[in-house]
C-alpha atoms as a PDB file:
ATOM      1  CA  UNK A   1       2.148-262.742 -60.190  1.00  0.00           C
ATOM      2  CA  UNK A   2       1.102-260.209 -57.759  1.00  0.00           C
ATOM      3  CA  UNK A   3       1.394-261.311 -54.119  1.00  0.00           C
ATOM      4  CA  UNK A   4       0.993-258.048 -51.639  1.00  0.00           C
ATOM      5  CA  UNK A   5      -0.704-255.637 -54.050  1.00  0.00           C
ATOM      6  CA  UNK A   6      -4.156-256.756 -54.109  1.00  0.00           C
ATOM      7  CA  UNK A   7      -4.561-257.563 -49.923  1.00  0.00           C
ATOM      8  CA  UNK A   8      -2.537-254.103 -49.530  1.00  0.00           C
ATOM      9  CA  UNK A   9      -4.825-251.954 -51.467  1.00  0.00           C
ATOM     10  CA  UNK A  10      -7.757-253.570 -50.564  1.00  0.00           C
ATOM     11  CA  UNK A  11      -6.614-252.725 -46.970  1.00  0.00           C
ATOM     12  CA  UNK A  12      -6.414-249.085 -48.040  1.00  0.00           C
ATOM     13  CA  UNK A  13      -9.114-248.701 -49.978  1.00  0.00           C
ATOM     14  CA  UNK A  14     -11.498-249.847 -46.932  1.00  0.00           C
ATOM     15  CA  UNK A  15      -9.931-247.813 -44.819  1.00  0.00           C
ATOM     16  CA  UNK A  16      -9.981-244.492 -46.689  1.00  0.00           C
ATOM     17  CA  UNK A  17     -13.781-245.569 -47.226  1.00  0.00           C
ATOM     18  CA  UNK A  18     -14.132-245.042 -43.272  1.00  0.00           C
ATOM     19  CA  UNK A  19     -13.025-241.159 -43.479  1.00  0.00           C
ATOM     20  CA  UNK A  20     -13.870-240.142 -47.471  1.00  0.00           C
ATOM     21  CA  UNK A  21     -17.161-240.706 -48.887  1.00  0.00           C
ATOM     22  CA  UNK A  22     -18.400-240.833 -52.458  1.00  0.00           C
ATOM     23  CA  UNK A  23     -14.725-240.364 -53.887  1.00  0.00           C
ATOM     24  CA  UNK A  24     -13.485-243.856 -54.503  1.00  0.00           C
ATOM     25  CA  UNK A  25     -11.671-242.698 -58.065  1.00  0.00           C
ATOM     26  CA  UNK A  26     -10.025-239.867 -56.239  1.00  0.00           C
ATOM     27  CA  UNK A  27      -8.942-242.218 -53.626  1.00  0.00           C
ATOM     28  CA  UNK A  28      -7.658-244.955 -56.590  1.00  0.00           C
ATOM     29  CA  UNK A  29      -5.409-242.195 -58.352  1.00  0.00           C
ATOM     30  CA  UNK A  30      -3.993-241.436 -55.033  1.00  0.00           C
ATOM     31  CA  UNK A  31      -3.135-244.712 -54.713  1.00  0.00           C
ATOM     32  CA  UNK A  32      -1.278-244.857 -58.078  1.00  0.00           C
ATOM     33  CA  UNK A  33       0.667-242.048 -57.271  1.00  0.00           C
ATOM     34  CA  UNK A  34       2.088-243.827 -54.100  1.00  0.00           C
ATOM     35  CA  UNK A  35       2.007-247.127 -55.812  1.00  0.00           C
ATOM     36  CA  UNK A  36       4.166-245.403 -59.009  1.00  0.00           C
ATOM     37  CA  UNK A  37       6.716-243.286 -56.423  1.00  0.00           C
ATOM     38  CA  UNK A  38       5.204-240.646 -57.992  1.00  0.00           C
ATOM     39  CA  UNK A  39       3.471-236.765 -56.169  1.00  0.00           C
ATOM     40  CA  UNK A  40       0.098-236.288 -56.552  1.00  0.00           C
ATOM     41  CA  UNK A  41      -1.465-232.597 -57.105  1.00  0.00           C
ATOM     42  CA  UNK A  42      -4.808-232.354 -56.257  1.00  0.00           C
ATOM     43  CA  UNK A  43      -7.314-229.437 -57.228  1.00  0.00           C
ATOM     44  CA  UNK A  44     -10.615-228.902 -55.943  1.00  0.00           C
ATOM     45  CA  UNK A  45     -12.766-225.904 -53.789  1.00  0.00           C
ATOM     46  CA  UNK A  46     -12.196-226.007 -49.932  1.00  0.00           C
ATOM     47  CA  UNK A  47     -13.797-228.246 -47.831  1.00  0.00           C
ATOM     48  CA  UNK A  48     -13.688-231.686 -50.088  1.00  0.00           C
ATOM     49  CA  UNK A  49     -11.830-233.751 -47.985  1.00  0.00           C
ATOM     50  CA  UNK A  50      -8.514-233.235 -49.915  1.00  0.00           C
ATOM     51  CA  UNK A  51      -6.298-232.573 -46.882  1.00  0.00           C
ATOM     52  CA  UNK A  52      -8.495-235.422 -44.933  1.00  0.00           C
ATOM     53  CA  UNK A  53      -7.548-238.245 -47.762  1.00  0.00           C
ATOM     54  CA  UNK A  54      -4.065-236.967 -47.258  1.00  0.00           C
ATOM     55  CA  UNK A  55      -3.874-237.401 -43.581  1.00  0.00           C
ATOM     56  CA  UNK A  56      -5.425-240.692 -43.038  1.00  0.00           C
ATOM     57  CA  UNK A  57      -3.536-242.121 -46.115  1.00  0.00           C
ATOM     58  CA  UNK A  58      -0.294-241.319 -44.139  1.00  0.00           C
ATOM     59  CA  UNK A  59      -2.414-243.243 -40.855  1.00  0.00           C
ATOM     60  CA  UNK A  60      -2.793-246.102 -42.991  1.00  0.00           C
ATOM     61  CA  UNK A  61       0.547-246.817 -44.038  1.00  0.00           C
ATOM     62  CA  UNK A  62       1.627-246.106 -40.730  1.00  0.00           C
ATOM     63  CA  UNK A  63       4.152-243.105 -42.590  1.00  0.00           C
ATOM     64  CA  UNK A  64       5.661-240.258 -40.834  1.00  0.00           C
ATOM     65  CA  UNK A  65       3.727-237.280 -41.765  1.00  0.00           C
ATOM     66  CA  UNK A  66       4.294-233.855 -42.139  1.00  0.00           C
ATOM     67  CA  UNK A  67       1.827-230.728 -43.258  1.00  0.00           C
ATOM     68  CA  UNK A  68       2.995-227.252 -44.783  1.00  0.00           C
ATOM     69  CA  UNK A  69       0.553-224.515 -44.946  1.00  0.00           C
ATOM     70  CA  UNK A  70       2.036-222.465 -47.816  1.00  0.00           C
ATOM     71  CA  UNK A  71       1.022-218.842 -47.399  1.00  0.00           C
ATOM     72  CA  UNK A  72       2.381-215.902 -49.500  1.00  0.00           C
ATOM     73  CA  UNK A  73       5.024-215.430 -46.432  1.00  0.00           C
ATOM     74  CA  UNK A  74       6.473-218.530 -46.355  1.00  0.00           C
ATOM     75  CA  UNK A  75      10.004-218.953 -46.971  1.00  0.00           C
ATOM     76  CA  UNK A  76      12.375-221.733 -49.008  1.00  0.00           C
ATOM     77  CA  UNK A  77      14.046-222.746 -45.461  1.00  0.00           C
ATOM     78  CA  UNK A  78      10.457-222.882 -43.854  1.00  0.00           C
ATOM     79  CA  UNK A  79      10.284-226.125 -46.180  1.00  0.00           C
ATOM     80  CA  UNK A  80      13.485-227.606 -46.302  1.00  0.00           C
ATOM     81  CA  UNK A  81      15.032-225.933 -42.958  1.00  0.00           C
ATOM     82  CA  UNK A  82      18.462-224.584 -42.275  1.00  0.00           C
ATOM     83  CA  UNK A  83      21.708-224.690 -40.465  1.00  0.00           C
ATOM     84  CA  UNK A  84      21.287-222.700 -36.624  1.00  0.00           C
ATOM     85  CA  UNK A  85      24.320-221.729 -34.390  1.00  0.00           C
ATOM     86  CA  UNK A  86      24.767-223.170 -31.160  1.00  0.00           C
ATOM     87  CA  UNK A  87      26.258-220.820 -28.575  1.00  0.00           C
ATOM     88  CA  UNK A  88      26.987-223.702 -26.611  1.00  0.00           C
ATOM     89  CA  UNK A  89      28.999-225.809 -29.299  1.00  0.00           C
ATOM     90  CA  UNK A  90      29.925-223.105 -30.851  1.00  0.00           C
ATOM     91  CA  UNK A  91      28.489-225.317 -33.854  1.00  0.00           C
ATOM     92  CA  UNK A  92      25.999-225.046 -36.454  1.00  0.00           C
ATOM     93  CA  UNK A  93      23.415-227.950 -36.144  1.00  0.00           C
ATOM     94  CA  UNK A  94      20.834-228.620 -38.948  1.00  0.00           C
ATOM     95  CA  UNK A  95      16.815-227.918 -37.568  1.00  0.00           C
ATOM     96  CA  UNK A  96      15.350-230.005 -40.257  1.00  0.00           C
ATOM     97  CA  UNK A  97      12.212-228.577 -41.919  1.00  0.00           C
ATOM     98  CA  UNK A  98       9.099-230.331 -42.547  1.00  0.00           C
ATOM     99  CA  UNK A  99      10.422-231.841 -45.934  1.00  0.00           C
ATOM    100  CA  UNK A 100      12.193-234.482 -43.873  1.00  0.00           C
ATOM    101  CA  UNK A 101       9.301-236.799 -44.027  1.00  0.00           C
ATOM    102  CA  UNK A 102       7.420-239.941 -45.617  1.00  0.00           C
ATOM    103  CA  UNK A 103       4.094-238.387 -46.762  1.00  0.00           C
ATOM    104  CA  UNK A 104       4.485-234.252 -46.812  1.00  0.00           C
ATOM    105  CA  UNK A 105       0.994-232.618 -47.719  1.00  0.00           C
ATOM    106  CA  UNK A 106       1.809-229.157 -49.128  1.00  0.00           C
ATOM    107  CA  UNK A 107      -1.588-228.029 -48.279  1.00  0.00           C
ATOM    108  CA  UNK A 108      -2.851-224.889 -50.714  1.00  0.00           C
ATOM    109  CA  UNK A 109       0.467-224.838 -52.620  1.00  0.00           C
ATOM    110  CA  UNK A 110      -0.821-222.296 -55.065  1.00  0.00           C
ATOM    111  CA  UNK A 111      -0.726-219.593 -52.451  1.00  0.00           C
ATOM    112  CA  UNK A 112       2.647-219.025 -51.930  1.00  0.00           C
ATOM    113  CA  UNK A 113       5.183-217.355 -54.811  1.00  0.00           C
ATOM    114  CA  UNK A 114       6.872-219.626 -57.192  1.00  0.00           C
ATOM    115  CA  UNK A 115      10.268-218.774 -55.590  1.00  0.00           C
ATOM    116  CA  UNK A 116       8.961-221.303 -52.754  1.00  0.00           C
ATOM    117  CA  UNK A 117       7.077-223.638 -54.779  1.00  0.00           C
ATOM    118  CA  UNK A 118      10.421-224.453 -56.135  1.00  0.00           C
ATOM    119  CA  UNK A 119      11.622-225.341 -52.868  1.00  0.00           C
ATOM    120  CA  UNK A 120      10.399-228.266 -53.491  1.00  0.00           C
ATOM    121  CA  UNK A 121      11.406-229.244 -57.106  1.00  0.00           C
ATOM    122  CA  UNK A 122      14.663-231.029 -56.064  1.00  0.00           C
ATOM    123  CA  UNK A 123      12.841-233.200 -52.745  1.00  0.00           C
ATOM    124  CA  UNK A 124      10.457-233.935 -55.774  1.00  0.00           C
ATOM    125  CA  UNK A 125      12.413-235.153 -58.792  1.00  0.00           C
ATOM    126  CA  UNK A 126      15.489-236.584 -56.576  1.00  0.00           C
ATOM    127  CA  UNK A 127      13.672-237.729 -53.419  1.00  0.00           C
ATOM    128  CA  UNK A 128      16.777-234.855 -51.823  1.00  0.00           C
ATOM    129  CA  UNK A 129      17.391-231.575 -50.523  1.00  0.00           C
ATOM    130  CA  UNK A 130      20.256-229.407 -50.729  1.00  0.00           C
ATOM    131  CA  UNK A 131      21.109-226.743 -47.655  1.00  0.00           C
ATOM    132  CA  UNK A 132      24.049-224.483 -47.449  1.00  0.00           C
ATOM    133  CA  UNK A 133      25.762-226.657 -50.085  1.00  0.00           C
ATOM    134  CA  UNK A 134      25.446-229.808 -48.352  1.00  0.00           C
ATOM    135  CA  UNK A 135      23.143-232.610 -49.731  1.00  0.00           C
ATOM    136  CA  UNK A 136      20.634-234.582 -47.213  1.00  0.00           C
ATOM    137  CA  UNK A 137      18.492-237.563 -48.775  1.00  0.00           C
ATOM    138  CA  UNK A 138      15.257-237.782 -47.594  1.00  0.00           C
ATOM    139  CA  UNK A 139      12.995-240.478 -47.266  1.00  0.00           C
ATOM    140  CA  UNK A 140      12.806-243.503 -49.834  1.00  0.00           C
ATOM    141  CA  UNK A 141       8.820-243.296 -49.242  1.00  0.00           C
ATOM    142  CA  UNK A 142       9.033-239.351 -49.245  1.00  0.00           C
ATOM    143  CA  UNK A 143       5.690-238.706 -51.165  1.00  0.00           C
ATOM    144  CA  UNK A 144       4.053-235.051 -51.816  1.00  0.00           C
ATOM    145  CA  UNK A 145       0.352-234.984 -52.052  1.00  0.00           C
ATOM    146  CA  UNK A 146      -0.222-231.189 -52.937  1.00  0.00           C
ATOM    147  CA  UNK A 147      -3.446-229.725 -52.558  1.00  0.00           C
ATOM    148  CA  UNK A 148      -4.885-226.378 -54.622  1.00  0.00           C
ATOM    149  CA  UNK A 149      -7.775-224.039 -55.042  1.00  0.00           C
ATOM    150  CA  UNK A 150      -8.892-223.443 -58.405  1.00  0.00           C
ATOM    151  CA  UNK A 151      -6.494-220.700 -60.035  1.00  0.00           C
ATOM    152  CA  UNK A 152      -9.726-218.625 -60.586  1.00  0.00           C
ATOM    153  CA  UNK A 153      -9.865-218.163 -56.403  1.00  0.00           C
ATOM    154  CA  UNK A 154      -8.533-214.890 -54.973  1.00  0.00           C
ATOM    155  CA  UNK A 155      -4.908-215.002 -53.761  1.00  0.00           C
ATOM    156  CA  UNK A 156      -3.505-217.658 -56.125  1.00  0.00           C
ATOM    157  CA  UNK A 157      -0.225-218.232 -57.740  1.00  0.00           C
ATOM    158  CA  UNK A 158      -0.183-220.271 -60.834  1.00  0.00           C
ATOM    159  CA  UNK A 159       2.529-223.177 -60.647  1.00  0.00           C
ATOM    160  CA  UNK A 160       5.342-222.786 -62.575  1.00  0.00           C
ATOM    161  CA  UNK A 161       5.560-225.341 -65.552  1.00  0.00           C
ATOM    162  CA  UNK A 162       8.645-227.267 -64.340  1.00  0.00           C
ATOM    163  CA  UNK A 163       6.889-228.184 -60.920  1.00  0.00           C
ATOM    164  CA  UNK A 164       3.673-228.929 -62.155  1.00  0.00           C
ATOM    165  CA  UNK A 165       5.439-231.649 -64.710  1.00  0.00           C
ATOM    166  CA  UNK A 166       6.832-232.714 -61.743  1.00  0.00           C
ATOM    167  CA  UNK A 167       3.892-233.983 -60.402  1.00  0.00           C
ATOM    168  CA  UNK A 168       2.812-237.628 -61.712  1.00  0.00           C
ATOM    169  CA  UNK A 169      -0.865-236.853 -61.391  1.00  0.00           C
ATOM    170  CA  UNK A 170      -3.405-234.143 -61.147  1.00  0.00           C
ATOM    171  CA  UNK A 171      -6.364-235.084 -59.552  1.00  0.00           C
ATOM    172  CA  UNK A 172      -9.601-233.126 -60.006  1.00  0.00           C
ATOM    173  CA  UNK A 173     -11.899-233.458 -56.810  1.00  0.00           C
ATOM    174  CA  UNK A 174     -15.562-232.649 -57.541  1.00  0.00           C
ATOM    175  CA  UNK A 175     -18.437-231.627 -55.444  1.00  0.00           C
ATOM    176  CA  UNK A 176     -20.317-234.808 -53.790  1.00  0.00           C
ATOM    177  CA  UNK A 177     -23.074-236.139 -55.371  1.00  0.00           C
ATOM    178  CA  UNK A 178     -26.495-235.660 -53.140  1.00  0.00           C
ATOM    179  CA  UNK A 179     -26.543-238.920 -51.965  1.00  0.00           C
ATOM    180  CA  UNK A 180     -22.835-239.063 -50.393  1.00  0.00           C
ATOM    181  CA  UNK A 181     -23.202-235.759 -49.274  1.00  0.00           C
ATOM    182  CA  UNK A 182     -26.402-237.052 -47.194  1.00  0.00           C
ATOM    183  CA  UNK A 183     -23.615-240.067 -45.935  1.00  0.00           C
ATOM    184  CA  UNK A 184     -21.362-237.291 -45.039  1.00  0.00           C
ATOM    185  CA  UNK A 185     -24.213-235.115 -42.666  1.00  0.00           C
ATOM    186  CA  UNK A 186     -25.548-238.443 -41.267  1.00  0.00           C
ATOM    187  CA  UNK A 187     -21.934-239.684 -40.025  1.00  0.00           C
ATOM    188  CA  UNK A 188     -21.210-236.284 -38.564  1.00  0.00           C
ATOM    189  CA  UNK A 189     -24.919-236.377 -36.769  1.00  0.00           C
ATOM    190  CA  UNK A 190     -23.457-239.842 -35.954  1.00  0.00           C
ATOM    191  CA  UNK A 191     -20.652-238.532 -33.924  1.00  0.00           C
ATOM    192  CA  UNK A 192     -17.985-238.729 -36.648  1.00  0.00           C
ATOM    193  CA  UNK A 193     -15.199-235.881 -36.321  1.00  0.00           C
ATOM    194  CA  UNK A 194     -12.551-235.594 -38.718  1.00  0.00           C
ATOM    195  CA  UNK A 195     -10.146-233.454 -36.497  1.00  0.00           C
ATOM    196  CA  UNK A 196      -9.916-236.580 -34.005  1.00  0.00           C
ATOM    197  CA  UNK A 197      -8.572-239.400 -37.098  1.00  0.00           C
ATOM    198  CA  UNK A 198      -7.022-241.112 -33.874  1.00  0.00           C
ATOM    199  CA  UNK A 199     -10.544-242.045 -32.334  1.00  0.00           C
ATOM    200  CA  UNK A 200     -11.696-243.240 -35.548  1.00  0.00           C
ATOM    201  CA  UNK A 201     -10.378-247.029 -35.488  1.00  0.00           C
ATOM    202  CA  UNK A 202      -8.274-246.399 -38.622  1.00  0.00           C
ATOM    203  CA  UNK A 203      -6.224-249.790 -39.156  1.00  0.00           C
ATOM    204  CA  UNK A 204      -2.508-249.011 -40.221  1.00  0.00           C
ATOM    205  CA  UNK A 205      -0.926-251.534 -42.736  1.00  0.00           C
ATOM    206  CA  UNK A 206      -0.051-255.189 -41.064  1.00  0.00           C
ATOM    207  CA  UNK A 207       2.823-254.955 -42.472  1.00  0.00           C
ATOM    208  CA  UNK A 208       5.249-251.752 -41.923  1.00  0.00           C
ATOM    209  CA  UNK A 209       7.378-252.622 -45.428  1.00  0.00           C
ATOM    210  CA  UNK A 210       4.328-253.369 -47.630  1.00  0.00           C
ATOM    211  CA  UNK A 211       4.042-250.687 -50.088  1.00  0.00           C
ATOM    212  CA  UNK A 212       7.455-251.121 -51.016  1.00  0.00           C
ATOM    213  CA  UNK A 213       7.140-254.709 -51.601  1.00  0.00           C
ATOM    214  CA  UNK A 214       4.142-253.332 -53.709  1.00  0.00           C
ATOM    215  CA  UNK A 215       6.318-251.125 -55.706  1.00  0.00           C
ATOM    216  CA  UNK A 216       8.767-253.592 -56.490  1.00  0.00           C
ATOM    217  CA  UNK A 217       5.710-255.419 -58.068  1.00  0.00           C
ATOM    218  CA  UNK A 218       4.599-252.636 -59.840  1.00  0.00           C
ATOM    219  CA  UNK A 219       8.350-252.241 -61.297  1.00  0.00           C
ATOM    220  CA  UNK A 220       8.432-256.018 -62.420  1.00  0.00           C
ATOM    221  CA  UNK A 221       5.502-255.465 -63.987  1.00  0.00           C
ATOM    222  CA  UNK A 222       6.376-255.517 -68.072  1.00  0.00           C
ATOM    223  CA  UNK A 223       4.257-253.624 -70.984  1.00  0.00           C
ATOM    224  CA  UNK A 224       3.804-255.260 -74.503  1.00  0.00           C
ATOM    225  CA  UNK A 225       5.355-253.337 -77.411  1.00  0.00           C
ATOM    226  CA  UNK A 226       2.154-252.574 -78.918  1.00  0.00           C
ATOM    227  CA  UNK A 227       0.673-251.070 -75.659  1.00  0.00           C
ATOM    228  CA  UNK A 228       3.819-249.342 -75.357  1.00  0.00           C
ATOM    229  CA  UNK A 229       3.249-247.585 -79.119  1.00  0.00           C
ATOM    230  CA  UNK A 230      -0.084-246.848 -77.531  1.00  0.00           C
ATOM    231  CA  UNK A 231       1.433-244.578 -75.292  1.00  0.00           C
ATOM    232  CA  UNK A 232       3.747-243.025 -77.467  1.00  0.00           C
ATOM    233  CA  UNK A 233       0.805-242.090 -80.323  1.00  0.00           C
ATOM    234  CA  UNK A 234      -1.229-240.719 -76.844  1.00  0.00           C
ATOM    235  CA  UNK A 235       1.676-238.541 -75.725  1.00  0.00           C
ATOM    236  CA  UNK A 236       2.964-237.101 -79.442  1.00  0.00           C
ATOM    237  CA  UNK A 237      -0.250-236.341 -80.343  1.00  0.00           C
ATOM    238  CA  UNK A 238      -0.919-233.391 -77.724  1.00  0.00           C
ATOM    239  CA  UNK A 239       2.112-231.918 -79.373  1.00  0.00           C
ATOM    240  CA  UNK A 240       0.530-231.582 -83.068  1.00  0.00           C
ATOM    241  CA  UNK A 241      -3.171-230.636 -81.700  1.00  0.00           C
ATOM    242  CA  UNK A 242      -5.042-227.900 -83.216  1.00  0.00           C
ATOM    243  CA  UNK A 243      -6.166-226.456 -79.739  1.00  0.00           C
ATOM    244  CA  UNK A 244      -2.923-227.389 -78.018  1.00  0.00           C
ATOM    245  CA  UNK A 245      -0.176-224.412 -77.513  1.00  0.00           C
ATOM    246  CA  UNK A 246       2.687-226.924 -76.603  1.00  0.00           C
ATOM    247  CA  UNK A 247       2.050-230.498 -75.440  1.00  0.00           C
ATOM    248  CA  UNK A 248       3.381-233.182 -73.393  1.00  0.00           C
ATOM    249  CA  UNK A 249       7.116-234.207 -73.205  1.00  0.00           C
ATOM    250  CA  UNK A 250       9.047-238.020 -72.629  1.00  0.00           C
ATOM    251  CA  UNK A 251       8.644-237.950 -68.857  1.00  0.00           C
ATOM    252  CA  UNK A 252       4.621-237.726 -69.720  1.00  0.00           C
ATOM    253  CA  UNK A 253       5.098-241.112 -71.674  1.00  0.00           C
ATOM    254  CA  UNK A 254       6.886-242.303 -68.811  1.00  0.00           C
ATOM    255  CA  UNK A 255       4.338-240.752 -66.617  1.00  0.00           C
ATOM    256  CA  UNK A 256       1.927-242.466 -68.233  1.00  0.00           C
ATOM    257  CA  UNK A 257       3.847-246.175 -68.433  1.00  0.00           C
ATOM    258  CA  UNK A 258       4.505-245.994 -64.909  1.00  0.00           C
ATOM    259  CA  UNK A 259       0.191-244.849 -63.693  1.00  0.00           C
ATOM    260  CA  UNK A 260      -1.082-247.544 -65.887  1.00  0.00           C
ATOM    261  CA  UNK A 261       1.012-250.166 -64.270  1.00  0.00           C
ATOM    262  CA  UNK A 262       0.052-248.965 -60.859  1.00  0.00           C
ATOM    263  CA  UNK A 263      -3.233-248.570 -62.133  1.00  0.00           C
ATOM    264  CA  UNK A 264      -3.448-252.703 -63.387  1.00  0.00           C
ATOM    265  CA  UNK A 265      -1.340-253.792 -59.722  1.00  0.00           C
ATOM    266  CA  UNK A 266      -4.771-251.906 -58.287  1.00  0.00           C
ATOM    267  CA  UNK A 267      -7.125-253.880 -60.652  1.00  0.00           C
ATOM    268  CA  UNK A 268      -5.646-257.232 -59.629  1.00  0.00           C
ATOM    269  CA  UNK A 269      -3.518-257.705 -63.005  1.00  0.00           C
ATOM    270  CA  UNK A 270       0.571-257.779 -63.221  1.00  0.00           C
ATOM    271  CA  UNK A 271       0.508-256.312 -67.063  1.00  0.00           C
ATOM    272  CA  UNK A 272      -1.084-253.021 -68.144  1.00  0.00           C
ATOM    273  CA  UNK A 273      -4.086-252.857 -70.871  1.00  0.00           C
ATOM    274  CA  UNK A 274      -5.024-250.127 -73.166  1.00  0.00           C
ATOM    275  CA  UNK A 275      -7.982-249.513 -71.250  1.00  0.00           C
ATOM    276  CA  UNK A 276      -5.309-249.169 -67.510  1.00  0.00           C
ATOM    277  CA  UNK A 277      -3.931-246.501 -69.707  1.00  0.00           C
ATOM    278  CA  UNK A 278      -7.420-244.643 -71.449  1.00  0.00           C
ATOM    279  CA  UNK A 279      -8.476-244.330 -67.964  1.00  0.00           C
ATOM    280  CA  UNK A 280      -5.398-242.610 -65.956  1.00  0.00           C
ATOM    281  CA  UNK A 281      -5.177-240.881 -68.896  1.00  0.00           C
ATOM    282  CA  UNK A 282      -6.151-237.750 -68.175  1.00  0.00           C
ATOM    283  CA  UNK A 283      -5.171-237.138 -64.889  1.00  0.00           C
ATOM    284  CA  UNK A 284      -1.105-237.819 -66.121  1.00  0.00           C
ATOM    285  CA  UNK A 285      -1.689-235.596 -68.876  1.00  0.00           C
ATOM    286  CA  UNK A 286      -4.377-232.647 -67.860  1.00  0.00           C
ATOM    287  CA  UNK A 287      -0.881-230.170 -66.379  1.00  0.00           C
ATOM    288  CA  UNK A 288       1.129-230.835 -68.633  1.00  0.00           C
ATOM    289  CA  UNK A 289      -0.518-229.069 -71.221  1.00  0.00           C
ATOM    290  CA  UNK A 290      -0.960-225.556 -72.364  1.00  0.00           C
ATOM    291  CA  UNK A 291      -4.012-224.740 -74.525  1.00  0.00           C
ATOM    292  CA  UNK A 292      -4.117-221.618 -77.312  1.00  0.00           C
ATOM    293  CA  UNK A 293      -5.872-218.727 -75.819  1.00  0.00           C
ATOM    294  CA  UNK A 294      -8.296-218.614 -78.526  1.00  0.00           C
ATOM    295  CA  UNK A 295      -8.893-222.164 -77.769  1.00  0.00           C
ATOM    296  CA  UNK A 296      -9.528-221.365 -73.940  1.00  0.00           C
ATOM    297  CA  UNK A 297     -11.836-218.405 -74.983  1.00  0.00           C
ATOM    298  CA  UNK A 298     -14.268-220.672 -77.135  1.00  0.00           C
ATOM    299  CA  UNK A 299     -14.559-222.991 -74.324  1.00  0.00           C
ATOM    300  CA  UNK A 300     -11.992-225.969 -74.688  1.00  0.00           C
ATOM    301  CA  UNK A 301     -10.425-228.054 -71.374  1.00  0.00           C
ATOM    302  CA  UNK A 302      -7.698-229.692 -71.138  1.00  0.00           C
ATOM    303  CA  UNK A 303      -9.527-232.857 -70.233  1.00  0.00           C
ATOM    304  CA  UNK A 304     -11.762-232.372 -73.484  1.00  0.00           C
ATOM    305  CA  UNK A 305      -8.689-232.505 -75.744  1.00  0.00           C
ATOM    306  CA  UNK A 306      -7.217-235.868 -74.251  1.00  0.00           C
ATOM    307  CA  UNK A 307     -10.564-237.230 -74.715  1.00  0.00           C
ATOM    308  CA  UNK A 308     -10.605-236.320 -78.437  1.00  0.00           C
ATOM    309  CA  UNK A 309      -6.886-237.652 -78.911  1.00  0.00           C
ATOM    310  CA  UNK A 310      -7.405-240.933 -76.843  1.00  0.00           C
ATOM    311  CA  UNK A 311     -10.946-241.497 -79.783  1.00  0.00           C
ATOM    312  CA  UNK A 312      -8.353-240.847 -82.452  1.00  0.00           C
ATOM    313  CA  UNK A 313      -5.268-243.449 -81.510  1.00  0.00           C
ATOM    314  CA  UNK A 314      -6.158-246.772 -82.224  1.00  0.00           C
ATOM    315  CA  UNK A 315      -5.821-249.648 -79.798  1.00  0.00           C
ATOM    316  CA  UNK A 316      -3.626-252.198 -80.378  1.00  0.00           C
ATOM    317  CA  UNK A 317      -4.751-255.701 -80.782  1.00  0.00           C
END
């Protein structure tokens, strides 16, 4: 039985509506993510509201936020921050970085090196940071939404295969359709502005403690056996693909488990259906694999292969 999930997303959902047009399954997988405890990556040209979602989400849920521009410059301590000597203690005194947060949007991630990307992979996987030897835990909330330009754009690094299968979800943002794009003109000819969220009448949450009441739902929540094989045949068969160089590991078929649950709490229901899991599908699964070059030369996606492996499992009855 779910009690704050539906009331709580609904609130979110509305509210999001007031800032992002015409992206309401962009907005739904960014909700899994948060509703999973899971970091979201998401991918799409400038100017498509990704750092926008990210920043009223964090309004919403009345979260402490934090925003990193990576650029090739930027340093490991610039993230996670460092120990500074006081000439008048005589003492070193952490300055905390921006990773000391609930929502941190690592805004164009894929333009720094990898040797700061992976400043993050420990805040990521163990919701902690480690400086000068000495642990710090960070926020039980703590939530990266990362945002990235298509590899293809000038100035791009490529993220390393451990971080990117750290991320619960990649999330592909498209252009708007012409009708939403229309919306979007009209509210800015309206008086909208997007760099003043504050004048915008953006409701936080009632309720300060109500996504994690929501994720304790979401945990509760229990998968039948057979849905559970589902997501087992999904996940081992991007390993034996024809067009697949290596496929997805375990913590994909726990990936996976854990979206579709968040995914049903969303949809009103406290158990998961093969169709909860079809549809986050490919967003859990579109980083975490690695096509055959030949493969990528004669056209083939990542998305296109999960689509031909989810028409080739068969659902349990």
């Amino acid at each position: 039985m779910l009690n704050y999930t539906p009331s709580t997303v609904a609130h979110i959902l509305n509210e999001l509506r007031k800032t992002i047009v015409g992206q309401d399954e962009v907005i739904e997988q960014i909700i899994v993510a948060v509703l999973a405890e899971g970091h979201a990556l998401l991918e799409g040209v400038p100017g498509t509201a990704k750092t926008l979602a990210v920043k009223t989400l964090a309004q919403i849920l009345g979260a402490r936020f934090s925003r990193i521009q990576f650029t090739p410059d930027l340093m490991p301590s610039d993230i996670t921050g460092t120990n500074v000597f006081n000439m008048q203690t005589s003492q070193f005194s952490l300055r905390h970085g921006p990773i000391f947060t609930d929502i941190l949007l690592a805004d164009e991630i894929n333009r720094t090196p990898p040797k700061t990307q992976a400043a993050l992979l420990e805040a990521m996987e163990e919701r902690q940071t480690t400086i000068d030897g000495e642990r710090y835990p960070l926020s039980p909330i703590f939530t990266v939404l990362a945002t990235e330009n298509p590899i293809e754009y000038e100035g791009t690094y490529p993220l390393p295969e451990a971080q990117l299968d750290r991320f619960l979800l990649k999330v592909l943002i498209d252009y708007p359709g012409t009708e939403d794009e229309q919306e979007i003109v009209a509210r800015w000819d309206a008086g909208f502005n997007s760099h003043h969220l504050e004048k915008l009448d953006i409701q936080p949450l009632p309720d300060p403690a109500a996504i994690q009441h929501c994720r304790a739902e979401v945990r509760a929540m229990r998968m039948e056996p057979g849905v559970q094989k589902f997501v087992v045949e999904i996940v081992r068969k991007t390993r034996n693909h024809p067009t697949v160089l290596y496929g997805a590991s375990p913590r994909a078929s726990i990936a996976l488990l854990l979206c579709s649950k968040a995914l049903a709490a969303i949809r009103g229901r406290d158990f998961p259906t093969p169709d909860d899991i079809r549809d986050i599908a490919a967003p859990v699964l579109r980083h975490r694999l690695a096509l055959r070059a030949e493969a990528e030369l004669e056209g083939a996606t990542t998305d296109a292969v999960i689509s031909d492996i989810l028409k080739t499992v068969e659902v349990p009855r």
